[in-house]
Protein backbone atom coordinates (compact mmCIF):
# COMPACT_ATOMS: atom_id res chain seq x y z
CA UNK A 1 0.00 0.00 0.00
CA UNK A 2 1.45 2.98 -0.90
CA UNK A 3 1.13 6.30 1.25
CA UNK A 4 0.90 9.46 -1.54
CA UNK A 5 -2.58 9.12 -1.51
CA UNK A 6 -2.86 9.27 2.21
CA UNK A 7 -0.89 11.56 2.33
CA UNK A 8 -2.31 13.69 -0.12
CA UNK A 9 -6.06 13.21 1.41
CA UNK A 10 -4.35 14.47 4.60
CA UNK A 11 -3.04 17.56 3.13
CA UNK A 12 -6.39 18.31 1.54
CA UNK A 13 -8.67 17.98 4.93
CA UNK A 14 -5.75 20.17 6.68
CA UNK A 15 -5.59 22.94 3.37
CA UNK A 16 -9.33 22.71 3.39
CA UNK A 17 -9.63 23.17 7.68
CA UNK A 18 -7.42 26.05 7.40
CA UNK A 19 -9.39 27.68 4.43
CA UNK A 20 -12.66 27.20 6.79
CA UNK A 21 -11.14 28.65 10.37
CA UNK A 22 -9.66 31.79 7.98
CA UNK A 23 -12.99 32.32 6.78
CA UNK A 24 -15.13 32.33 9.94
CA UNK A 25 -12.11 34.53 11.36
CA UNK A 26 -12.63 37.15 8.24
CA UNK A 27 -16.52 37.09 8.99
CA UNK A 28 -15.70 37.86 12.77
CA UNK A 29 -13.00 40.49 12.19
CA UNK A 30 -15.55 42.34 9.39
CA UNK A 31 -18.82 42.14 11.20
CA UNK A 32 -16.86 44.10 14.29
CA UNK A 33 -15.54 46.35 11.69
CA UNK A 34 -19.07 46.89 10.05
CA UNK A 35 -20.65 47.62 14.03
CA UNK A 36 -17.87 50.43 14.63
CA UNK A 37 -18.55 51.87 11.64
CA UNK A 38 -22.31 51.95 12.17
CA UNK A 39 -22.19 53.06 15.79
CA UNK A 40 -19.29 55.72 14.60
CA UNK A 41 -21.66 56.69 11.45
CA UNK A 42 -24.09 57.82 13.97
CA UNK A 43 -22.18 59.82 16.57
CA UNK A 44 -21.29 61.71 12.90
CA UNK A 45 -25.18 62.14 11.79
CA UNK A 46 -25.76 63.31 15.53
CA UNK A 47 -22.74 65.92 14.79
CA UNK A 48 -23.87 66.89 11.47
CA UNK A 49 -27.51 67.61 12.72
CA UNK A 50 -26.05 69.20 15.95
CA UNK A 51 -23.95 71.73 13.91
CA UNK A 52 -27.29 72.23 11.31
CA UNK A 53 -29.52 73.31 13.89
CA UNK A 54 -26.92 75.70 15.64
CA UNK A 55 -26.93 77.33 11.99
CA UNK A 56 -30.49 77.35 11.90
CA UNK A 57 -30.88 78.99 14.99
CA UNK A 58 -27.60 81.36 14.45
CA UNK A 59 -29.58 82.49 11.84
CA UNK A 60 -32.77 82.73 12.84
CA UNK A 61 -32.05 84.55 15.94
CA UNK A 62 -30.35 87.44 13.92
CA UNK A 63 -32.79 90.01 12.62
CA UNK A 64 -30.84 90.30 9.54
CA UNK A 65 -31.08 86.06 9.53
CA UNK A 66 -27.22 86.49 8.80
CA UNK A 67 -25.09 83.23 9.09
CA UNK A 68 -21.84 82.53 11.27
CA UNK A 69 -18.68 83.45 9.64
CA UNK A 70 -16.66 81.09 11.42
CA UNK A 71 -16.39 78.48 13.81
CA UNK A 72 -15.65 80.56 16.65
CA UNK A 73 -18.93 83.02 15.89
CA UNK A 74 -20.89 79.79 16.00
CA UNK A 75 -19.66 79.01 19.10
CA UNK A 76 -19.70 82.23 20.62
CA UNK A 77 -23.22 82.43 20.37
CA UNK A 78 -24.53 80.69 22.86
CA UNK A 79 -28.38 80.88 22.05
CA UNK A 80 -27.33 79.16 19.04
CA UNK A 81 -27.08 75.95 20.79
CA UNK A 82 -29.89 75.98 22.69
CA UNK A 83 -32.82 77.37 20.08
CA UNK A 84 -36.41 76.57 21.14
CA UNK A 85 -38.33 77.20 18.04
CA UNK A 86 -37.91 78.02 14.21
CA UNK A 87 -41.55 78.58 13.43
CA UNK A 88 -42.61 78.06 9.78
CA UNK A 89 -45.15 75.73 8.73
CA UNK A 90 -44.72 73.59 5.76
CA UNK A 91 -40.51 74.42 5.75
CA UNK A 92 -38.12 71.78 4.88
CA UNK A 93 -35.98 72.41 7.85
CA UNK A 94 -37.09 71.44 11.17
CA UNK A 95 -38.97 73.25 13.85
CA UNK A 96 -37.26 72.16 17.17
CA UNK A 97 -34.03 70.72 17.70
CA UNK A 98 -35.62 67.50 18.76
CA UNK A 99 -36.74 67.19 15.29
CA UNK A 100 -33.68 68.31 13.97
CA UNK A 101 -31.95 65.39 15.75
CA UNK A 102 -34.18 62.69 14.69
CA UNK A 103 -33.54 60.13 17.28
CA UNK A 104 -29.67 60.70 17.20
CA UNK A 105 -27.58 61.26 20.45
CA UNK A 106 -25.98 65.06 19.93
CA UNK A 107 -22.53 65.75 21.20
CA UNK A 108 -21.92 67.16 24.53
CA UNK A 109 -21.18 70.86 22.75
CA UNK A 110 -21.07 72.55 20.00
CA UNK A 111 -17.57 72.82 19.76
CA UNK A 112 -17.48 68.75 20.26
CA UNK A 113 -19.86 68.20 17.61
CA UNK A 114 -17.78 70.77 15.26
CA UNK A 115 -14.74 68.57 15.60
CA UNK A 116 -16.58 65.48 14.22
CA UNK A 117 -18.60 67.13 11.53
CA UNK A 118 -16.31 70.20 9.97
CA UNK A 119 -18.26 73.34 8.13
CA UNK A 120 -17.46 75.70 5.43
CA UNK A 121 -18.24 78.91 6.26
CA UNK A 122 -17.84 81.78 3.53
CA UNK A 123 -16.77 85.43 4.48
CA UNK A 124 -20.56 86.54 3.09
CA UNK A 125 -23.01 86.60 5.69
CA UNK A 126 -25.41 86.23 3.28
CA UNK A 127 -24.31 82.68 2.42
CA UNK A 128 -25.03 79.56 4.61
CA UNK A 129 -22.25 76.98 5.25
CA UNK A 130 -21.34 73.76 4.21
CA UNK A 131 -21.42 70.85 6.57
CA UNK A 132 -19.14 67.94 5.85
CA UNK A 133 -18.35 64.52 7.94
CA UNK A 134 -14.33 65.32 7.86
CA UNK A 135 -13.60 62.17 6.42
CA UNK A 136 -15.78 59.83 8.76
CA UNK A 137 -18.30 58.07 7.85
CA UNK A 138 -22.06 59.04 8.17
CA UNK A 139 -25.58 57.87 7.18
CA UNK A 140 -26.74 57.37 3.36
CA UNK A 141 -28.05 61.03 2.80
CA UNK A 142 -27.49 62.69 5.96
CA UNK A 143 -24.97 65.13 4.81
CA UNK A 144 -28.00 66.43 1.68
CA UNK A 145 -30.55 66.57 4.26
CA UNK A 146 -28.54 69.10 6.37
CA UNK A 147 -27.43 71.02 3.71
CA UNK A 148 -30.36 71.05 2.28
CA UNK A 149 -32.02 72.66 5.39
CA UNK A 150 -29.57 75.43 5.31
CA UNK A 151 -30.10 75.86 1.76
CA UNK A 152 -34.09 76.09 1.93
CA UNK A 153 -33.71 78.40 4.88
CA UNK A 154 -31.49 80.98 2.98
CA UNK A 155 -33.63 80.47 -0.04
CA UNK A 156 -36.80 81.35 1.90
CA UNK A 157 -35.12 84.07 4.03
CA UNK A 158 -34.10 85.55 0.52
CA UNK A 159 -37.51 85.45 -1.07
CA UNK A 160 -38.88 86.77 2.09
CA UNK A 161 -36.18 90.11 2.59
CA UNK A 162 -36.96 90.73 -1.39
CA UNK A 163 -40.59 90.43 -1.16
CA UNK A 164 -40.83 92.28 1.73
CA UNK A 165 -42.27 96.21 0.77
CA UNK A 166 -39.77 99.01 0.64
């Protein structure tokens, strides 16, 4: 009897053990990359809408409905934070901050929730900022929906100073 085809079976059941224990340990190692990516995906929404809403109410609070030049205006206003109302029925933006948050957990701070989700601000007062995620990762079309809420509310505070009588 020889022993090549032993020893070939042999070598088969070990290749094809080793090819089943290095796939079960890529399915481990990705599904606990996949959950920190979700859980850090939504301390970024929570950031992004954080940041949104102290725009919304930076504007809204200033007669003019001017927007933050910087980071440090943002935070300097404190009201801006803490906003109870934007009243406007039928607006694309939302009315409380509660709504703005959507079930996400908000930072701590402002300047906290500015460090995980970055914004452009331009030297024109009369143009809203840009909210990005800095590189991390965030939901599917979080990033549009804020934006878009600080677009709307410029549009519509536009339309309303230039409909306004003279």
């Amino acid at each position: 009897m020889t022993t090549a085809p032993l020893q070939s079976r042999k070598a088969a059941k070990y290749l094809f053990g080793f090819f089943i224990v290095l796939a079960v340990g890529t399915f481990t190692w990705g599904f606990f990359v996949a959950d920190k990516v979700r859980a850090r995906a939504k301390e970024t929404d929570g950031a992004l809408r954080s940041v949104a809403w102290a725009c919304l109410c930076y504007a809204h609070q200033k007669e003019s409905h001017l927007w933050p030049d910087s980071e440090a205006a943002l935070i300097a206003a404190t009201s801006a934070w803490n906003c109870e109302k934007i009243d406007s029925p039928n607006s694309p933006w939302p009315a409380t901050r509660e709504a703005a948050m959507a079930g996400t957990t908000a930072p701590a701070s402002l300047t906290l929730a500015l460090g995980i989700a970055g914004a452009e601000f331009s030297s024109d007062p009369q143009a809203c900022p840009h909210l990005t995620a800095m590189g991390n990762p965030s939901g599917l079309d979080t990033l549009e929906v804020v934006n878009g809420w600080l677009t709307e509310y410029a549009k519509a505070q536009f339309l309303k100073s230039h409909s306004a009588p003279n």
